[in-house]
PDB file of N, CA and C in Angstrom:
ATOM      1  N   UNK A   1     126.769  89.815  88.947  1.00  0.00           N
ATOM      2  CA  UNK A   1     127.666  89.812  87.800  1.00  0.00           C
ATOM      3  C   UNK A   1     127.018  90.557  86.623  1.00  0.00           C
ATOM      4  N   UNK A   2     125.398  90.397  86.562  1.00  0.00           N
ATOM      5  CA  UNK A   2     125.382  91.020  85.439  1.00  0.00           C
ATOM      6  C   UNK A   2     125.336  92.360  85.658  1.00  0.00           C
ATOM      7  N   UNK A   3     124.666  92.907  86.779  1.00  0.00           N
ATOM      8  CA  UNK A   3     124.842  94.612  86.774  1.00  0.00           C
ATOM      9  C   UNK A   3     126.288  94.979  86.700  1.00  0.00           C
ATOM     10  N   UNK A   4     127.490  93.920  87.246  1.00  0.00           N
ATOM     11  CA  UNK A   4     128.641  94.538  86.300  1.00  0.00           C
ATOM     12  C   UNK A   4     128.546  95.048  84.966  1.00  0.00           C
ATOM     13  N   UNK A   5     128.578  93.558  84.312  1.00  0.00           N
ATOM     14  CA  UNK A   5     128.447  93.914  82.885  1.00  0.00           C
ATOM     15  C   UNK A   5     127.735  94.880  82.284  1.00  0.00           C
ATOM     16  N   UNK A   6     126.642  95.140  82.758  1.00  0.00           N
ATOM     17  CA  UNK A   6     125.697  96.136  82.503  1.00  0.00           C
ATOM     18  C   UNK A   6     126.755  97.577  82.653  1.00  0.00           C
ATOM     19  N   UNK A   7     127.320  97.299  83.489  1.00  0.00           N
ATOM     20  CA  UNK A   7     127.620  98.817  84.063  1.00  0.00           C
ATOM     21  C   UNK A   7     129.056  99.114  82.999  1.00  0.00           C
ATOM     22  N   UNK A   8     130.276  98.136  82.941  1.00  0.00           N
ATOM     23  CA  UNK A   8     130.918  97.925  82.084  1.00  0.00           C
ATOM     24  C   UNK A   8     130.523  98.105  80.666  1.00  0.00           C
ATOM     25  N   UNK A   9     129.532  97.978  80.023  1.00  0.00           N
ATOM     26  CA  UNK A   9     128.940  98.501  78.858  1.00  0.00           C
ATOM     27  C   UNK A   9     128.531  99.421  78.304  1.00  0.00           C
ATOM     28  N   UNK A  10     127.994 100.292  79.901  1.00  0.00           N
ATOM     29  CA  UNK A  10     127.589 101.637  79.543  1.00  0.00           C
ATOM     30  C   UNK A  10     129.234 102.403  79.918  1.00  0.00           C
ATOM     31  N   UNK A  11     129.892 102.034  80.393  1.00  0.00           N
ATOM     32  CA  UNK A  11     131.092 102.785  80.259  1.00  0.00           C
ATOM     33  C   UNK A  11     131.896 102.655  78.678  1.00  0.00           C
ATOM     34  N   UNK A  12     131.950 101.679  78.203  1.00  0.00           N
ATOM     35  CA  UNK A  12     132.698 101.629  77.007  1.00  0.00           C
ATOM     36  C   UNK A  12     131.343 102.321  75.878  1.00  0.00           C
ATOM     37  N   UNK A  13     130.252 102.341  76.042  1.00  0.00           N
ATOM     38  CA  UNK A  13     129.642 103.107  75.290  1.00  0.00           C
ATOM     39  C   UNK A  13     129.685 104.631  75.200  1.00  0.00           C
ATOM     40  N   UNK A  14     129.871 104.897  76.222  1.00  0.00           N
ATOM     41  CA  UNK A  14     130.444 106.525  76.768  1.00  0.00           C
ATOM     42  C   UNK A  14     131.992 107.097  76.240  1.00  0.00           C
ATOM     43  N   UNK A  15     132.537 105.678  76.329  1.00  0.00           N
ATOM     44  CA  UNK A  15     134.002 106.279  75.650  1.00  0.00           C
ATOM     45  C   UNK A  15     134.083 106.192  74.680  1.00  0.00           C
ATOM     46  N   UNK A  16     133.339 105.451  73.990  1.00  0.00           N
ATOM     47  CA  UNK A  16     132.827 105.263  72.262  1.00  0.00           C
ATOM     48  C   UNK A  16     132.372 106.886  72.369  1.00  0.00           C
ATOM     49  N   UNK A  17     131.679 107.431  72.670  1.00  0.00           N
ATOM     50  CA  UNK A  17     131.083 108.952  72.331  1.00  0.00           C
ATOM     51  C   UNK A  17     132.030 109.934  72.390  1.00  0.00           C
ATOM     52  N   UNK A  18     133.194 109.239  73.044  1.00  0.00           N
ATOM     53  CA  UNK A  18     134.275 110.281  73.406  1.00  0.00           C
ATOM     54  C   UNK A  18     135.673 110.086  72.307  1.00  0.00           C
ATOM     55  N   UNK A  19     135.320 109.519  71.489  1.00  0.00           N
ATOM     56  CA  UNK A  19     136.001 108.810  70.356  1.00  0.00           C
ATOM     57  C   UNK A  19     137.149 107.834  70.538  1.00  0.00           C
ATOM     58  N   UNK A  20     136.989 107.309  71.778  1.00  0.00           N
ATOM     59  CA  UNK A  20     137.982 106.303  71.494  1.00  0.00           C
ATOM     60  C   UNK A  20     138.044 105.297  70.890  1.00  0.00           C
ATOM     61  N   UNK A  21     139.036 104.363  70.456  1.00  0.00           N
ATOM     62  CA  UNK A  21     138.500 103.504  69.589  1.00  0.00           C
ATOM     63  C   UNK A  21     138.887 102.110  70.233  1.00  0.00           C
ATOM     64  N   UNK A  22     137.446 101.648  70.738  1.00  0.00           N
ATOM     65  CA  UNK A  22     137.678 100.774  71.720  1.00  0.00           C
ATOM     66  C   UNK A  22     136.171  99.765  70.781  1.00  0.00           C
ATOM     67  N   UNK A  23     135.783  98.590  71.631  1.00  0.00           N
ATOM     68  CA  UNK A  23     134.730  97.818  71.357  1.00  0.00           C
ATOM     69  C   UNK A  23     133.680  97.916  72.258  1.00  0.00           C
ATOM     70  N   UNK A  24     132.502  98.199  71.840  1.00  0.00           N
ATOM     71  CA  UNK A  24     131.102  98.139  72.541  1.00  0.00           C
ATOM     72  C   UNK A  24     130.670  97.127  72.645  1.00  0.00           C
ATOM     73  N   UNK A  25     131.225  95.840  72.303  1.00  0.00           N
ATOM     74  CA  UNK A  25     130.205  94.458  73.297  1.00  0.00           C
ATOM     75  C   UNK A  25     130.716  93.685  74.278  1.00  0.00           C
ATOM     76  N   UNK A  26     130.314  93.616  75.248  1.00  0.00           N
ATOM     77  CA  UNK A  26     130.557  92.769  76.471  1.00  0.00           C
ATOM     78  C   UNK A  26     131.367  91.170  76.584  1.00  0.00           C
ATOM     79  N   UNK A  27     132.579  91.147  76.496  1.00  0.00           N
ATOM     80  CA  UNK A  27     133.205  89.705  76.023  1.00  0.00           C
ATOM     81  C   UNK A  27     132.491  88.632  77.472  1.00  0.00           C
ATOM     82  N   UNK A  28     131.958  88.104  76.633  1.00  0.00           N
ATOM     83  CA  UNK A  28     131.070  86.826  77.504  1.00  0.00           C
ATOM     84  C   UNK A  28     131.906  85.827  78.370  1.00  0.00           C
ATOM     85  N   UNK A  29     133.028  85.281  78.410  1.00  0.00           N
ATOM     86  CA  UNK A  29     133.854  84.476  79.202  1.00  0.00           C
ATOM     87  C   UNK A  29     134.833  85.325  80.460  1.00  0.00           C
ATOM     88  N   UNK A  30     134.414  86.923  80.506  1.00  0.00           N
ATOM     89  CA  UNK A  30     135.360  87.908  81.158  1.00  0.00           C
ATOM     90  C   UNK A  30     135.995  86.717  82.404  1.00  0.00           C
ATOM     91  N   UNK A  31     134.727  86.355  83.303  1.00  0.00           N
ATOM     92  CA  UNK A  31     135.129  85.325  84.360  1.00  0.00           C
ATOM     93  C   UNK A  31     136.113  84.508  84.209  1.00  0.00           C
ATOM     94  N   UNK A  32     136.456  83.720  82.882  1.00  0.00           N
ATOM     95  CA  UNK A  32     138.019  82.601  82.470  1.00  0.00           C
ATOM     96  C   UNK A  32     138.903  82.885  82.423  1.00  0.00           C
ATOM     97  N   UNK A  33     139.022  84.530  82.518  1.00  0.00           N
ATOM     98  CA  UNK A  33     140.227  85.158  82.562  1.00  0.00           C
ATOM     99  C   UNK A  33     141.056  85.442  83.661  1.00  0.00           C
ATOM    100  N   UNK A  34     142.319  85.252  83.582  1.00  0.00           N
ATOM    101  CA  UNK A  34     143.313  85.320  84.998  1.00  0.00           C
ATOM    102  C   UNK A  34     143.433  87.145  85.310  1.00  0.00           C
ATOM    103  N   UNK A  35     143.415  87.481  86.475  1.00  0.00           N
ATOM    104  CA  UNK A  35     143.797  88.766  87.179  1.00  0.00           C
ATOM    105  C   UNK A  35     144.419  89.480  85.937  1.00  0.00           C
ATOM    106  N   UNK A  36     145.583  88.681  85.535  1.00  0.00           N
ATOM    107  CA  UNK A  36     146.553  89.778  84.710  1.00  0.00           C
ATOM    108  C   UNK A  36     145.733  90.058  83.419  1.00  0.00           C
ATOM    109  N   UNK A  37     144.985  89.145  82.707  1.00  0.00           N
ATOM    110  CA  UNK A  37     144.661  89.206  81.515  1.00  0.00           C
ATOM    111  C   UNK A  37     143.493  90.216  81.840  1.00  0.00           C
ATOM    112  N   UNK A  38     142.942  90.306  82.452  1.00  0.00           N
ATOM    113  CA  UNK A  38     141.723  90.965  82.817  1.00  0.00           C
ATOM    114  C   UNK A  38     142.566  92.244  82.932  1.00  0.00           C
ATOM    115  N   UNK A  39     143.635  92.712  83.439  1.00  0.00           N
ATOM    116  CA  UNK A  39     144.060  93.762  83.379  1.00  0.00           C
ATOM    117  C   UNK A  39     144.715  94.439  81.698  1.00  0.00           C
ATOM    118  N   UNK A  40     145.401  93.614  81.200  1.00  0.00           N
ATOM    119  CA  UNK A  40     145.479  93.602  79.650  1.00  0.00           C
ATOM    120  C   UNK A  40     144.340  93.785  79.228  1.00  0.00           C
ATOM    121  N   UNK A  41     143.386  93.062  79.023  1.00  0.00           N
ATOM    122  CA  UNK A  41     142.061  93.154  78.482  1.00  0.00           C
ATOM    123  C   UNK A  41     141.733  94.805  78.579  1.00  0.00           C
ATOM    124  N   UNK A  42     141.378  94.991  79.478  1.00  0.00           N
ATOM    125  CA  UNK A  42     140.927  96.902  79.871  1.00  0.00           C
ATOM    126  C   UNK A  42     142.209  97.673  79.472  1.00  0.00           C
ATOM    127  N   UNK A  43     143.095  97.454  79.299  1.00  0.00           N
ATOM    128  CA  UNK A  43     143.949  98.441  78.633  1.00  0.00           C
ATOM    129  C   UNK A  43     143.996  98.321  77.446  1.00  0.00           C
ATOM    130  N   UNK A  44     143.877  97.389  76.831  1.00  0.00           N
ATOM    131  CA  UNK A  44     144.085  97.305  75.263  1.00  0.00           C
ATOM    132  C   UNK A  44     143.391  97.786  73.981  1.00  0.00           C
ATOM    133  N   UNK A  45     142.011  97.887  74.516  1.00  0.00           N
ATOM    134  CA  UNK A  45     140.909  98.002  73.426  1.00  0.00           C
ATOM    135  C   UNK A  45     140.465  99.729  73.690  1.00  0.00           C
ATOM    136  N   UNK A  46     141.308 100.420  74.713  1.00  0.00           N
ATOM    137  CA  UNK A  46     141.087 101.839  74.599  1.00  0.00           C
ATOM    138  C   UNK A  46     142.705 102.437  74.562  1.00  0.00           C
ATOM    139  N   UNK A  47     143.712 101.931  74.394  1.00  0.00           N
ATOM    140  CA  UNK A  47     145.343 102.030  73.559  1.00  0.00           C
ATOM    141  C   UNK A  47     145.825 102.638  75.054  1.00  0.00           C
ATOM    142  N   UNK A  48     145.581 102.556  76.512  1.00  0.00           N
ATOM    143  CA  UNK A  48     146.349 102.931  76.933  1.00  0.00           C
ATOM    144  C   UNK A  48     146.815 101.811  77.684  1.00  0.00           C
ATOM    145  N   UNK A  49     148.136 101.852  78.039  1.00  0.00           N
ATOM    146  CA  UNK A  49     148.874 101.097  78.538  1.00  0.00           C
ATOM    147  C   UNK A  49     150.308 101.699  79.272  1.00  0.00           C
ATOM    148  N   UNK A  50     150.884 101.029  79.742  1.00  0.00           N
ATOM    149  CA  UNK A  50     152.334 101.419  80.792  1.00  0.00           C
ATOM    150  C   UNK A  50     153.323 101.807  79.198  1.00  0.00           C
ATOM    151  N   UNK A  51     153.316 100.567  78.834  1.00  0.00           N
ATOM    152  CA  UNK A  51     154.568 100.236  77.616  1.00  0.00           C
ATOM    153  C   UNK A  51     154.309 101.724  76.557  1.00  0.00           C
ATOM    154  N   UNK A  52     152.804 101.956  76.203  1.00  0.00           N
ATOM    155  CA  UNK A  52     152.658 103.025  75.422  1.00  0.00           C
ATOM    156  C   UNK A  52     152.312 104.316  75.899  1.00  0.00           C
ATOM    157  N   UNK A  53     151.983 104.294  76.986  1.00  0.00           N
ATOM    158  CA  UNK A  53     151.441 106.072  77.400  1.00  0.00           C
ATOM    159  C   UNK A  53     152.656 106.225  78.872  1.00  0.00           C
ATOM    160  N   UNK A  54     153.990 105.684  79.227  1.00  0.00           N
ATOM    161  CA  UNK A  54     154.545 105.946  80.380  1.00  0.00           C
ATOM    162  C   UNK A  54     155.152 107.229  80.494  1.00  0.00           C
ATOM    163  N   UNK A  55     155.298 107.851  78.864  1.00  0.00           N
ATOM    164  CA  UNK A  55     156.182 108.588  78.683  1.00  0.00           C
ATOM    165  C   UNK A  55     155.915 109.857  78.974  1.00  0.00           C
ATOM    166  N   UNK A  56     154.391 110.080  79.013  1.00  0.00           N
ATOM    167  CA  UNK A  56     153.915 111.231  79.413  1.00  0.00           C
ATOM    168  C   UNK A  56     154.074 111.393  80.792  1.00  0.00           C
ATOM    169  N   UNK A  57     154.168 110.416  81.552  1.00  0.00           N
ATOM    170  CA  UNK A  57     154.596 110.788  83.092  1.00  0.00           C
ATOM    171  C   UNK A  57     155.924 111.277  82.915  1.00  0.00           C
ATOM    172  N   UNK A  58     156.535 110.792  82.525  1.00  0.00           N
ATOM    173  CA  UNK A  58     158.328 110.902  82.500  1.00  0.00           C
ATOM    174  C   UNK A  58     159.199 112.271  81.886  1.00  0.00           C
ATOM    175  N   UNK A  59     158.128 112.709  80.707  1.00  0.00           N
ATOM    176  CA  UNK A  59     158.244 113.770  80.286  1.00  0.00           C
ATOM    177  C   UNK A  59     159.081 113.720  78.951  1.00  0.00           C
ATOM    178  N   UNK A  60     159.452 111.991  78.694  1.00  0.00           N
ATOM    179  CA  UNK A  60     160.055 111.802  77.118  1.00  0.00           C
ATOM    180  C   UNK A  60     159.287 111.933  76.000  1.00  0.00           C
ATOM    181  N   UNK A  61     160.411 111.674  75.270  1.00  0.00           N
ATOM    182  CA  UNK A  61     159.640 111.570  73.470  1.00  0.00           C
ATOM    183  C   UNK A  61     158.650 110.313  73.773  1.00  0.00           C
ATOM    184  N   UNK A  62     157.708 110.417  72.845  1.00  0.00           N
ATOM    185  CA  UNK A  62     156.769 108.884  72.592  1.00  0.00           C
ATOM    186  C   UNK A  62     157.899 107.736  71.955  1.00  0.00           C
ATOM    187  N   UNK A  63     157.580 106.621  73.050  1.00  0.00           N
ATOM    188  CA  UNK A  63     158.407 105.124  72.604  1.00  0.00           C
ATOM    189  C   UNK A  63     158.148 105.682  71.190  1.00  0.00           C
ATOM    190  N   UNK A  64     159.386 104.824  70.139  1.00  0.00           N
ATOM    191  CA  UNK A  64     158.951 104.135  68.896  1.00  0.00           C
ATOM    192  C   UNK A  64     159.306 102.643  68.785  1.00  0.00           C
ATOM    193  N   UNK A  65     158.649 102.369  67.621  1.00  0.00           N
ATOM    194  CA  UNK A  65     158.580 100.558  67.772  1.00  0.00           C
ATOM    195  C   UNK A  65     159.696  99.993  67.506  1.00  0.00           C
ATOM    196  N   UNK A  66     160.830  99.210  68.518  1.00  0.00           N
ATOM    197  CA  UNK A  66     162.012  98.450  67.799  1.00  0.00           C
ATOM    198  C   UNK A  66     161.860  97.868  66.383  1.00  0.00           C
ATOM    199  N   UNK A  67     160.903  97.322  65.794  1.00  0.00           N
ATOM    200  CA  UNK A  67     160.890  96.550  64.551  1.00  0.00           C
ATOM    201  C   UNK A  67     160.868  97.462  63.519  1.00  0.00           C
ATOM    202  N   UNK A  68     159.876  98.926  63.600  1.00  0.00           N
ATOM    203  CA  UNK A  68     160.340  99.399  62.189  1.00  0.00           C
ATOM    204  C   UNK A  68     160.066 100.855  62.517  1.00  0.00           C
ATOM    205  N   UNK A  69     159.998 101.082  63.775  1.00  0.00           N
ATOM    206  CA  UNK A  69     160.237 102.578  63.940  1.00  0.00           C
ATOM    207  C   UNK A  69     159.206 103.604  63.924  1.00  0.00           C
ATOM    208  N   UNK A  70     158.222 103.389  64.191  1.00  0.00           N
ATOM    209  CA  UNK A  70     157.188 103.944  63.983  1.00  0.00           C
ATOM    210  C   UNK A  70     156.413 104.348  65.471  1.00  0.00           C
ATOM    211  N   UNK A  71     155.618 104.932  65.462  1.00  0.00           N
ATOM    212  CA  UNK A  71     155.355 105.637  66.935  1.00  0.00           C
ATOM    213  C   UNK A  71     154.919 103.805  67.632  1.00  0.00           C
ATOM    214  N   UNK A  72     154.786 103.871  68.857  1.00  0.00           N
ATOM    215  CA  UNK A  72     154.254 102.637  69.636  1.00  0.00           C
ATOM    216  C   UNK A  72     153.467 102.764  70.143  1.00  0.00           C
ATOM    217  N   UNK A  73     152.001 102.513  69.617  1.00  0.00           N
ATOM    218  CA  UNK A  73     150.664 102.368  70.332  1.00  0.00           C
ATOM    219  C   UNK A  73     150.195 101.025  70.548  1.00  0.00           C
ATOM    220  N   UNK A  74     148.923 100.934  70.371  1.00  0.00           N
ATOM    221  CA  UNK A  74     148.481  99.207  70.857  1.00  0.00           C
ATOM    222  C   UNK A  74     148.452  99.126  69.607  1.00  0.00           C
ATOM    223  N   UNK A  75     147.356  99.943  68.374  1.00  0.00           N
ATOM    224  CA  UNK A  75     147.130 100.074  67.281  1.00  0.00           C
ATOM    225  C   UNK A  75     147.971  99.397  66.541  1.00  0.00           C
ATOM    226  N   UNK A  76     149.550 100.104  66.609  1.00  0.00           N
ATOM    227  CA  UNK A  76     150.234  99.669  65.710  1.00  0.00           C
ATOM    228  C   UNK A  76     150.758  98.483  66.197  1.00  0.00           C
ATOM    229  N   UNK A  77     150.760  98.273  67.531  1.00  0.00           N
ATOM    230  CA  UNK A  77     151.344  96.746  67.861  1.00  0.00           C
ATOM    231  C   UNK A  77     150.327  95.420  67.510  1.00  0.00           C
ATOM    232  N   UNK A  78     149.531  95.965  67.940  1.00  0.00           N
ATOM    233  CA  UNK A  78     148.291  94.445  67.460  1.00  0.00           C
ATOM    234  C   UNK A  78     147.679  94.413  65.995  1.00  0.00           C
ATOM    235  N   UNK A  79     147.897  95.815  65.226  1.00  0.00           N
ATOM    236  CA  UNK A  79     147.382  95.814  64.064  1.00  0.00           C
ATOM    237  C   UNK A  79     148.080  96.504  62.800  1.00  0.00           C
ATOM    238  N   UNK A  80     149.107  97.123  62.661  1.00  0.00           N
ATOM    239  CA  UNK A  80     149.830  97.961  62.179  1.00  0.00           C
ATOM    240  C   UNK A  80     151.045  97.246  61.603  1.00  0.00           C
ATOM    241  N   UNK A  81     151.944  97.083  62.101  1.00  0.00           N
ATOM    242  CA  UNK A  81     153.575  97.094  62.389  1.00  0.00           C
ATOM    243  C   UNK A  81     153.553  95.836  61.533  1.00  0.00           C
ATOM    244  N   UNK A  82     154.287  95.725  60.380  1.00  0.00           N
ATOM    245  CA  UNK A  82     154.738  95.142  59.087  1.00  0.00           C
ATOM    246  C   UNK A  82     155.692  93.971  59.760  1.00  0.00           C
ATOM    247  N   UNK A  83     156.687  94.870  60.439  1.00  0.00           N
ATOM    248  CA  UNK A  83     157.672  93.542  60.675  1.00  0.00           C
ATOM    249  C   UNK A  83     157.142  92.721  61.874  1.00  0.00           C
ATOM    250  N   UNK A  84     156.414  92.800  62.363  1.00  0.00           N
ATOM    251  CA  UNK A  84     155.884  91.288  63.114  1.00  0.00           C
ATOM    252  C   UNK A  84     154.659  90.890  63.021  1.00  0.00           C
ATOM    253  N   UNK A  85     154.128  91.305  61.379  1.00  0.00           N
ATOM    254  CA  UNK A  85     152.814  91.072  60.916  1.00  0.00           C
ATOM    255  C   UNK A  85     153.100  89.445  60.727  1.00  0.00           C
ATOM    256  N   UNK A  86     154.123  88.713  60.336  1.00  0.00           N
ATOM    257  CA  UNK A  86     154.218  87.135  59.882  1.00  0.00           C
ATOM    258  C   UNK A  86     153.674  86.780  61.516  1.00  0.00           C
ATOM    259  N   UNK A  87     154.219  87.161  62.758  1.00  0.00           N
ATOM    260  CA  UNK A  87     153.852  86.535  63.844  1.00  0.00           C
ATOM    261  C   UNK A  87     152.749  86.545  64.323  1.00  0.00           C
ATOM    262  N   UNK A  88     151.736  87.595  64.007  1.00  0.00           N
ATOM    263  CA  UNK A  88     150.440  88.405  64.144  1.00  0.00           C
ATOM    264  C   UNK A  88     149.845  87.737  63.428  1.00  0.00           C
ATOM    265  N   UNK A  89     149.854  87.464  62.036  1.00  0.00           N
ATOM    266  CA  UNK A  89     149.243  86.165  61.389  1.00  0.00           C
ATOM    267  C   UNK A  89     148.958  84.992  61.617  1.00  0.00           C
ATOM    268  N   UNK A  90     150.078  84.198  62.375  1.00  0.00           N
ATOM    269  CA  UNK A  90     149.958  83.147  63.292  1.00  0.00           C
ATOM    270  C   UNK A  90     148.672  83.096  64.477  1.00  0.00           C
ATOM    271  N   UNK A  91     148.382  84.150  64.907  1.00  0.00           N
ATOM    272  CA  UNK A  91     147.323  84.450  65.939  1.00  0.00           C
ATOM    273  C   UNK A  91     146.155  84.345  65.449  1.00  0.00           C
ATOM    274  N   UNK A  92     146.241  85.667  64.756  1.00  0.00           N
ATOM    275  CA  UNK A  92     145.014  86.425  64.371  1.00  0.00           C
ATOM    276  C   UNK A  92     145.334  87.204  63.065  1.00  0.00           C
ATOM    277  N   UNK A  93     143.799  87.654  62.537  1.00  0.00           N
ATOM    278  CA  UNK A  93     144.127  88.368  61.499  1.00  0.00           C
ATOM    279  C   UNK A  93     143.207  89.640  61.396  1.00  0.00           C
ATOM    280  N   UNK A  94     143.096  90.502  61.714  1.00  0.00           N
ATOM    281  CA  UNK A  94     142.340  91.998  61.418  1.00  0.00           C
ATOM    282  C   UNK A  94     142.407  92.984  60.658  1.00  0.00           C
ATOM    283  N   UNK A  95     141.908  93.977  60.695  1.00  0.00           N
ATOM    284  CA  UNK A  95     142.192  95.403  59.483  1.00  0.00           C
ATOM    285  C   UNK A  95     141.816  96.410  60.553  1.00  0.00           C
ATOM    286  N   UNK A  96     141.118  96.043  61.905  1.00  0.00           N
ATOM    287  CA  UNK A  96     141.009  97.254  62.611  1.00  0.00           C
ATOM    288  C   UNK A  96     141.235  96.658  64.022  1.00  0.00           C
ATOM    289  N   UNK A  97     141.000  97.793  64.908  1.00  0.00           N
ATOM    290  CA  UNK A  97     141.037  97.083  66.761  1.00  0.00           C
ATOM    291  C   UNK A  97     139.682  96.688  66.705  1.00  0.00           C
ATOM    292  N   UNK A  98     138.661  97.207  66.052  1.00  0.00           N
ATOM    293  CA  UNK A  98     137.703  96.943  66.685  1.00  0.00           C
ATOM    294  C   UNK A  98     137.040  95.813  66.045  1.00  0.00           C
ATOM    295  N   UNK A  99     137.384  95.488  64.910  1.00  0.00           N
ATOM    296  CA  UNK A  99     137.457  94.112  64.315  1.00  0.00           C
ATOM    297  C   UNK A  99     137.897  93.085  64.971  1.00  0.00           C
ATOM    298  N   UNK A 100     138.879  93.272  65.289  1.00  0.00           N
ATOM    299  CA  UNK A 100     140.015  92.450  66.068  1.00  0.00           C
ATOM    300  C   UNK A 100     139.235  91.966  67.654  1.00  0.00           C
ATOM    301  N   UNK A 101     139.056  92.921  68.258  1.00  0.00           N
ATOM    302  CA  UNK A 101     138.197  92.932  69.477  1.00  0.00           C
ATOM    303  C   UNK A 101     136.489  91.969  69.594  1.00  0.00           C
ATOM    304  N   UNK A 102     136.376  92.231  68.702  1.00  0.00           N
ATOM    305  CA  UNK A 102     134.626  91.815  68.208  1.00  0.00           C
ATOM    306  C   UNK A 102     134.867  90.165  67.376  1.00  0.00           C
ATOM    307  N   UNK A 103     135.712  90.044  66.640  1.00  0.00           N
ATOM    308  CA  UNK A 103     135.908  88.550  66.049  1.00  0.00           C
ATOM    309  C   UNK A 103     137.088  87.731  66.200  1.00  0.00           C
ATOM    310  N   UNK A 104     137.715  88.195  67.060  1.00  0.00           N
ATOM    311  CA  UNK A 104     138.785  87.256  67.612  1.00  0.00           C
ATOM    312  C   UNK A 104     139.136  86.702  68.999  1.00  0.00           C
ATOM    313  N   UNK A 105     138.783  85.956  69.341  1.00  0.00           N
ATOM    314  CA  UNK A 105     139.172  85.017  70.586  1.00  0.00           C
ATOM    315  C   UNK A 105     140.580  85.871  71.220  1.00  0.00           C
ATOM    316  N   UNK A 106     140.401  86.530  72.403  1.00  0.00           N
ATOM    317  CA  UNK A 106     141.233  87.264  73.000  1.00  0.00           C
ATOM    318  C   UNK A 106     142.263  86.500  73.626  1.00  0.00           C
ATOM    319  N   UNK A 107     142.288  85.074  73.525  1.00  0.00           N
ATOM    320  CA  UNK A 107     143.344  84.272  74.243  1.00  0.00           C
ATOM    321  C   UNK A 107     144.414  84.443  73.100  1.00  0.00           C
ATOM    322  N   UNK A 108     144.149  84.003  71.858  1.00  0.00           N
ATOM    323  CA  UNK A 108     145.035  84.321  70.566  1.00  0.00           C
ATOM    324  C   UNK A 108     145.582  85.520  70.750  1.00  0.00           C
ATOM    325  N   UNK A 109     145.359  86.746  70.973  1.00  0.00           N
ATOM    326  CA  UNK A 109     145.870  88.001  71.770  1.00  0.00           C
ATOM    327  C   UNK A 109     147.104  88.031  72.171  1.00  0.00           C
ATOM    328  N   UNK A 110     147.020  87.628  73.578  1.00  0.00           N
ATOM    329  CA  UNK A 110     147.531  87.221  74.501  1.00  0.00           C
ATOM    330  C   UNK A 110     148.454  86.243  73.805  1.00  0.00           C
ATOM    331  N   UNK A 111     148.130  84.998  73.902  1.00  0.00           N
ATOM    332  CA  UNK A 111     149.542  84.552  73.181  1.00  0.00           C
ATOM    333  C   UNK A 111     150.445  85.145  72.216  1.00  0.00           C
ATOM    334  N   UNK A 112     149.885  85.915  71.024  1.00  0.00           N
ATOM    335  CA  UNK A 112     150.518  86.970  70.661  1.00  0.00           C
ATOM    336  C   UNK A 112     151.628  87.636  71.237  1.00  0.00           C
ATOM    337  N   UNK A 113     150.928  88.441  72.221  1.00  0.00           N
ATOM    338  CA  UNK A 113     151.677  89.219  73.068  1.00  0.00           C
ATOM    339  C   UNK A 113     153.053  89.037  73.739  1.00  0.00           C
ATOM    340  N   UNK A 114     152.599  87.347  74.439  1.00  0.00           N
ATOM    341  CA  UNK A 114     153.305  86.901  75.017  1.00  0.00           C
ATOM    342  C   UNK A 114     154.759  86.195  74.203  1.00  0.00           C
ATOM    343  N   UNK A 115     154.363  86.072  72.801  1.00  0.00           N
ATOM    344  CA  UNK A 115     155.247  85.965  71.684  1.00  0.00           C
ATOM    345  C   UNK A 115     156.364  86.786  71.633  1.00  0.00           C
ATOM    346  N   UNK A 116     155.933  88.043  71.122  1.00  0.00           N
ATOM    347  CA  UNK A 116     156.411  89.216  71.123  1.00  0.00           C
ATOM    348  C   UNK A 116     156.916  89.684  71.851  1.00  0.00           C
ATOM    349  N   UNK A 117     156.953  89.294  73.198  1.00  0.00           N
ATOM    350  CA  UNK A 117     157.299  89.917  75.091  1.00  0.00           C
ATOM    351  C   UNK A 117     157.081  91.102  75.172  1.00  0.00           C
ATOM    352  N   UNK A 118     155.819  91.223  74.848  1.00  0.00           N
ATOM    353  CA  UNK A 118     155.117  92.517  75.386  1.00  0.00           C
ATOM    354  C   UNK A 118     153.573  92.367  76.334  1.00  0.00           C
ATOM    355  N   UNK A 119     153.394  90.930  76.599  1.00  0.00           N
ATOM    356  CA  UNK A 119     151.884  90.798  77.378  1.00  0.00           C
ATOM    357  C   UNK A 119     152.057  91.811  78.688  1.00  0.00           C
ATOM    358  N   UNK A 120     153.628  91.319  79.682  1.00  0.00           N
ATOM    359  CA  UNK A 120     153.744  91.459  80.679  1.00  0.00           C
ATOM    360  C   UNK A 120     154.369  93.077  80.680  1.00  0.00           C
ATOM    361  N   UNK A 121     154.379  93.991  79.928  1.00  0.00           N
ATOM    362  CA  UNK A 121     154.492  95.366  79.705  1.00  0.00           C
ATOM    363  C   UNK A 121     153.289  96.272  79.559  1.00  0.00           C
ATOM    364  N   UNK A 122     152.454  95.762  79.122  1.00  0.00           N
ATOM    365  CA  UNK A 122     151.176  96.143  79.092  1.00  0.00           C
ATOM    366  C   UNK A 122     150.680  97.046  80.078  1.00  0.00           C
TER     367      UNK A 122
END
């Protein structure tokens, strides 16, 4: 398990060099997490996802956000987007992803998400 982690670390450090804007420390409970969340988890903290990047397969415009219209990334869904900032408050509270990633309990996340009905789009 730990040469996972090990190995998992030096990958998100590598994509840190490549500017994504993801988190460089190793979330310590990865194991408590169910299949799906573990799959959320790795999509979220580097913005790609089905719900936000499908469109480039498809060949459409980029989603924009039902609530206030604005392009739809993770960014603006977990940290951005005004009109479901009251529900986002309820969770959690950040100013960046990588804030968010580094001092917030990722189950709060997730319930989030699952608020919003966007966990299972992810």
């Amino acid at each position: 398990m730990r040469s996972i982690l090990n190995t998992f670390s030096v990958i998100l450090h590598l994509m840190l060099s490549m500017h994504y804007s993801i988190v460089t420390s190793v979330i310590p409970f990865l194991h408590l997490l169910s299949y799906l969340q573990e799959i959320v988890l790795s999509h979220l903290p580097i913005g790609h996802t089905c719900l936000t990047h499908s469109y480039q397969m498809s060949g459409e415009d980029m989603p924009r956000c039902v609530a206030c219209d604005g392009n739809l990334t993770v960014e603006h869904v977990l940290i951005e987007c005004v009109d479901i900032a009251e529900v986002r408050q309820q969770y959690y509270e950040a100013d960046s992803s990588q804030q968010l990633f580094q001092e917030t309990n990722i189950t709060y996340v997730f319930d989030f998400l699952h608020e919003i009905g966007l966990f299972y789009r992810i």
